[in-house]
C-alpha atoms as a PDB file:
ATOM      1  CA  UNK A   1     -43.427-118.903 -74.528  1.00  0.00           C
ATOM      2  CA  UNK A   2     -42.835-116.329 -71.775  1.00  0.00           C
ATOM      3  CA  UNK A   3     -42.834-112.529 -72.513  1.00  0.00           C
ATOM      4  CA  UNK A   4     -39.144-111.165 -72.892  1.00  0.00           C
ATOM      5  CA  UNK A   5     -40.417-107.625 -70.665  1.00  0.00           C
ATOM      6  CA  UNK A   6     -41.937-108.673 -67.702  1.00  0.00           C
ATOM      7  CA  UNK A   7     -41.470-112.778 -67.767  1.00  0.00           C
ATOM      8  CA  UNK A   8     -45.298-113.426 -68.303  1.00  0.00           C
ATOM      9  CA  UNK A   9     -46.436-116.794 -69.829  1.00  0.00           C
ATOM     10  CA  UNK A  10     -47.817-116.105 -73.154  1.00  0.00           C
ATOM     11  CA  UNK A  11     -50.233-118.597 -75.235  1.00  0.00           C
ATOM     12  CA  UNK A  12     -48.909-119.462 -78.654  1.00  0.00           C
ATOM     13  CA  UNK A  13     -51.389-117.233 -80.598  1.00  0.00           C
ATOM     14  CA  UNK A  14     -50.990-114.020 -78.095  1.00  0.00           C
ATOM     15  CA  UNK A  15     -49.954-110.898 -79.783  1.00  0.00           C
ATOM     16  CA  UNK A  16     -49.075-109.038 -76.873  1.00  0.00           C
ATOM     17  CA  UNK A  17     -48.364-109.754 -73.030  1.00  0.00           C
ATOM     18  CA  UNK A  18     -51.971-109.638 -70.985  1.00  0.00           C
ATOM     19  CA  UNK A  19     -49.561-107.848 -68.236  1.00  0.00           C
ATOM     20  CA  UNK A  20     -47.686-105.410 -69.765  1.00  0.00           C
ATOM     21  CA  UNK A  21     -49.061-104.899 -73.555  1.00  0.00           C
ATOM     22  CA  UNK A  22     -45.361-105.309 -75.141  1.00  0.00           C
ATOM     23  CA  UNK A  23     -45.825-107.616 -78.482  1.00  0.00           C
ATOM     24  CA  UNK A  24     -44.788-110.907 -78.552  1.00  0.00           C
ATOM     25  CA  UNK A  25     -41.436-111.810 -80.839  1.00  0.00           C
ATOM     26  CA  UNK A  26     -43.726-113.852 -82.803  1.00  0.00           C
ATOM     27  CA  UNK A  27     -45.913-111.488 -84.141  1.00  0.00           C
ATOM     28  CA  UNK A  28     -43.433-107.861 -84.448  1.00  0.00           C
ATOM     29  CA  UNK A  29     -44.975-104.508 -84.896  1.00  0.00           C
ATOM     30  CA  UNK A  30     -43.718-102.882 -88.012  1.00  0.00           C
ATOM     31  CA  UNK A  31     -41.932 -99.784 -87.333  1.00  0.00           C
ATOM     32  CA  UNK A  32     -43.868 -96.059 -87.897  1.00  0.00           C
ATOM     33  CA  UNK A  33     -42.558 -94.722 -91.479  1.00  0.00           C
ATOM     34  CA  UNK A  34     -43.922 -91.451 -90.304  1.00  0.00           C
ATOM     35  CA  UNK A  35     -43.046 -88.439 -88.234  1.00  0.00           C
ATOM     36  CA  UNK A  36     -44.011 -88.976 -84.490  1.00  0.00           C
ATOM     37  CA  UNK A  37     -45.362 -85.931 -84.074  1.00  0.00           C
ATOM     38  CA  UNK A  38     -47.277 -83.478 -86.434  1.00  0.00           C
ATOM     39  CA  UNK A  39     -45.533 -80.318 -86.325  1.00  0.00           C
ATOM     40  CA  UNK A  40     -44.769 -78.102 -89.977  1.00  0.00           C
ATOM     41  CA  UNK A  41     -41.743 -77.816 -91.266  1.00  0.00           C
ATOM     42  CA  UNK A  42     -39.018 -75.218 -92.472  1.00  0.00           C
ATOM     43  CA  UNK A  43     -38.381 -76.608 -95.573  1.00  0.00           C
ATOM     44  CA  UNK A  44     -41.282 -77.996 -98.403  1.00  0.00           C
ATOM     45  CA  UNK A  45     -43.935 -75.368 -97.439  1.00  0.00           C
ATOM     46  CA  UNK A  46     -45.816 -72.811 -99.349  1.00  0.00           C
ATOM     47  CA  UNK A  47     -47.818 -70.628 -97.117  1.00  0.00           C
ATOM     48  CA  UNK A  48     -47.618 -71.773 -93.398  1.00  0.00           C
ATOM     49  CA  UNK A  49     -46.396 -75.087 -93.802  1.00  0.00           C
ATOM     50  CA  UNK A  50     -49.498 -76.702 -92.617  1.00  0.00           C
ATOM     51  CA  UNK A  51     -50.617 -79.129 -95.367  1.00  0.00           C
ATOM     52  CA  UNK A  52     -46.513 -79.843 -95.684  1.00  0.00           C
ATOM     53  CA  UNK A  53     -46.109 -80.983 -92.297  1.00  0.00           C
ATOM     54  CA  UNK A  54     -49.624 -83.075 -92.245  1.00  0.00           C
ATOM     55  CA  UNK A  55     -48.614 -84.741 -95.426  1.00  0.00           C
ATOM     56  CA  UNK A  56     -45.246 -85.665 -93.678  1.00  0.00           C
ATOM     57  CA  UNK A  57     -47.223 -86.727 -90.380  1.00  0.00           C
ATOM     58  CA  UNK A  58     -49.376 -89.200 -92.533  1.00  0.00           C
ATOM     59  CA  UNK A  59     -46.775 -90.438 -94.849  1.00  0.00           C
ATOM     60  CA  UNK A  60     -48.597 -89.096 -97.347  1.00  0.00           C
ATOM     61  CA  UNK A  61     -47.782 -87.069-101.072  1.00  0.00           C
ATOM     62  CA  UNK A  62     -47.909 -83.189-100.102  1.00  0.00           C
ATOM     63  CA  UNK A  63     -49.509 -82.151-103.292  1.00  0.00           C
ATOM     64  CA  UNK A  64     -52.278 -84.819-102.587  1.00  0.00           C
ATOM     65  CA  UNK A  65     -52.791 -82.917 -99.527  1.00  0.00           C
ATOM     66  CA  UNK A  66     -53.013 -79.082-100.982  1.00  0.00           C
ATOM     67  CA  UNK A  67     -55.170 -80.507-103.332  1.00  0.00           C
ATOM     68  CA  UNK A  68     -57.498 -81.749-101.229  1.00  0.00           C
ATOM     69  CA  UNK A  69     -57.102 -78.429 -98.822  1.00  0.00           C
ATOM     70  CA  UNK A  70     -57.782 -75.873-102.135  1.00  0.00           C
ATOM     71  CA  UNK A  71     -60.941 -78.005-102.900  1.00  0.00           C
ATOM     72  CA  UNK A  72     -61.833 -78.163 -98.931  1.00  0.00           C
ATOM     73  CA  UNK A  73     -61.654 -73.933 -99.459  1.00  0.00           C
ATOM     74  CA  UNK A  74     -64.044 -73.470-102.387  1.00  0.00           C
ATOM     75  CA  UNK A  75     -66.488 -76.653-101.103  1.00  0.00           C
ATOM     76  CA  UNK A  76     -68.638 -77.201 -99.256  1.00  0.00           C
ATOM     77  CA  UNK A  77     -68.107 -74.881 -96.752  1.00  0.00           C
ATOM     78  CA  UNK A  78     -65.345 -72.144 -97.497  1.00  0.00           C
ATOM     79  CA  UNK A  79     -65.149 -70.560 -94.339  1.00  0.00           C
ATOM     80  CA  UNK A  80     -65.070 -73.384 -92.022  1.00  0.00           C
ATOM     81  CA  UNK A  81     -61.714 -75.012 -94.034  1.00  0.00           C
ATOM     82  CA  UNK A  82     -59.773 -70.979 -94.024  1.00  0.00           C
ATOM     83  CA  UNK A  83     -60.643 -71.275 -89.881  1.00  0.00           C
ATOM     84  CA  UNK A  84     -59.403 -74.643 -89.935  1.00  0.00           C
ATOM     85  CA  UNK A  85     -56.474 -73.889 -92.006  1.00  0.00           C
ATOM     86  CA  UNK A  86     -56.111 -70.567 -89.327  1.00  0.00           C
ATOM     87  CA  UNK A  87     -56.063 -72.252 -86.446  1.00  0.00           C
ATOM     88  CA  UNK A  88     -53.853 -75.157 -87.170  1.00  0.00           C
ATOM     89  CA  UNK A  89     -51.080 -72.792 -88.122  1.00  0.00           C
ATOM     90  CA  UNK A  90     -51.491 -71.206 -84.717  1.00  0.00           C
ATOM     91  CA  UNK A  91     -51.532 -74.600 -83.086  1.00  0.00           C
ATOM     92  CA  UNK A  92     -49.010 -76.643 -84.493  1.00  0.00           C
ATOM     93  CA  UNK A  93     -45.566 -76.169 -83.534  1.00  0.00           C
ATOM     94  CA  UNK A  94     -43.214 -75.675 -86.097  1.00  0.00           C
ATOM     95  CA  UNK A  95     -39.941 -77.649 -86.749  1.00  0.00           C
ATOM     96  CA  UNK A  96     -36.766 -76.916 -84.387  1.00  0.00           C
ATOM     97  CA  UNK A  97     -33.366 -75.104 -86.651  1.00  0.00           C
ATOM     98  CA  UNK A  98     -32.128 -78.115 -86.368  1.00  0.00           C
ATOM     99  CA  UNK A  99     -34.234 -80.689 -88.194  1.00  0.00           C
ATOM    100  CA  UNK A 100     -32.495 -81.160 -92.172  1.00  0.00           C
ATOM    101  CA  UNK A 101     -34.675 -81.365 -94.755  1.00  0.00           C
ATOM    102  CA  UNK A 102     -34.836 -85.170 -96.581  1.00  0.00           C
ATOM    103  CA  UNK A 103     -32.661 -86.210 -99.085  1.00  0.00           C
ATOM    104  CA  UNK A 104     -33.909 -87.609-102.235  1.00  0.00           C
ATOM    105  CA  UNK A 105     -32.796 -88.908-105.072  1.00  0.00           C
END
């Protein structure tokens, strides 16, 4: 079996090419359900849109994540999670005009 990028041999149990790190066709990578990059959106926030666009980064429920960011205020330490909260919202980019917000059924 030869690797379909750069035409190195590849053993039968290889995931990926030694030369060039592409995966083999034998053993696919599953695509990323996620948004490639963390960034909060226009649509689906509350306050900042922090915990919205984290949630959508990690392909996760957003009201899982404001959960856990209201408990993270009150415990353990209160000030530490408002910074954190703070500085992400200066940090991370927000959404271009352009992005639509999801459709769902």
């Amino acid at each position: 079996m030869f690797c379909t990028k750069c035409g190195s041999e590849l053993r039968s149990n290889d995931k990926f090419c030694s030369e060039c790190a592409t995966p083999s066709a034998k053993f696919p990578i599953a695509p990323r359900t996620g948004a490639e990059r963390l960034s909060r959106p226009l649509h689906d926030r509350k306050l900042a849109g922090v915990c919205a666009g984290l949630a959508r980064y990690l392909s996760v429920d957003v009201t899982l994540v404001r959960v856990i960011a209201v408990i993270l205020l009150f415990w353990p330490v209160p000030l530490m999670a408002s910074v954190a909260y703070l500085v992400a919202w200066a940090i991370v980019p927000q959404d271009p005009l352009g992005v639509q917000a999801p459709l769902t059924a």
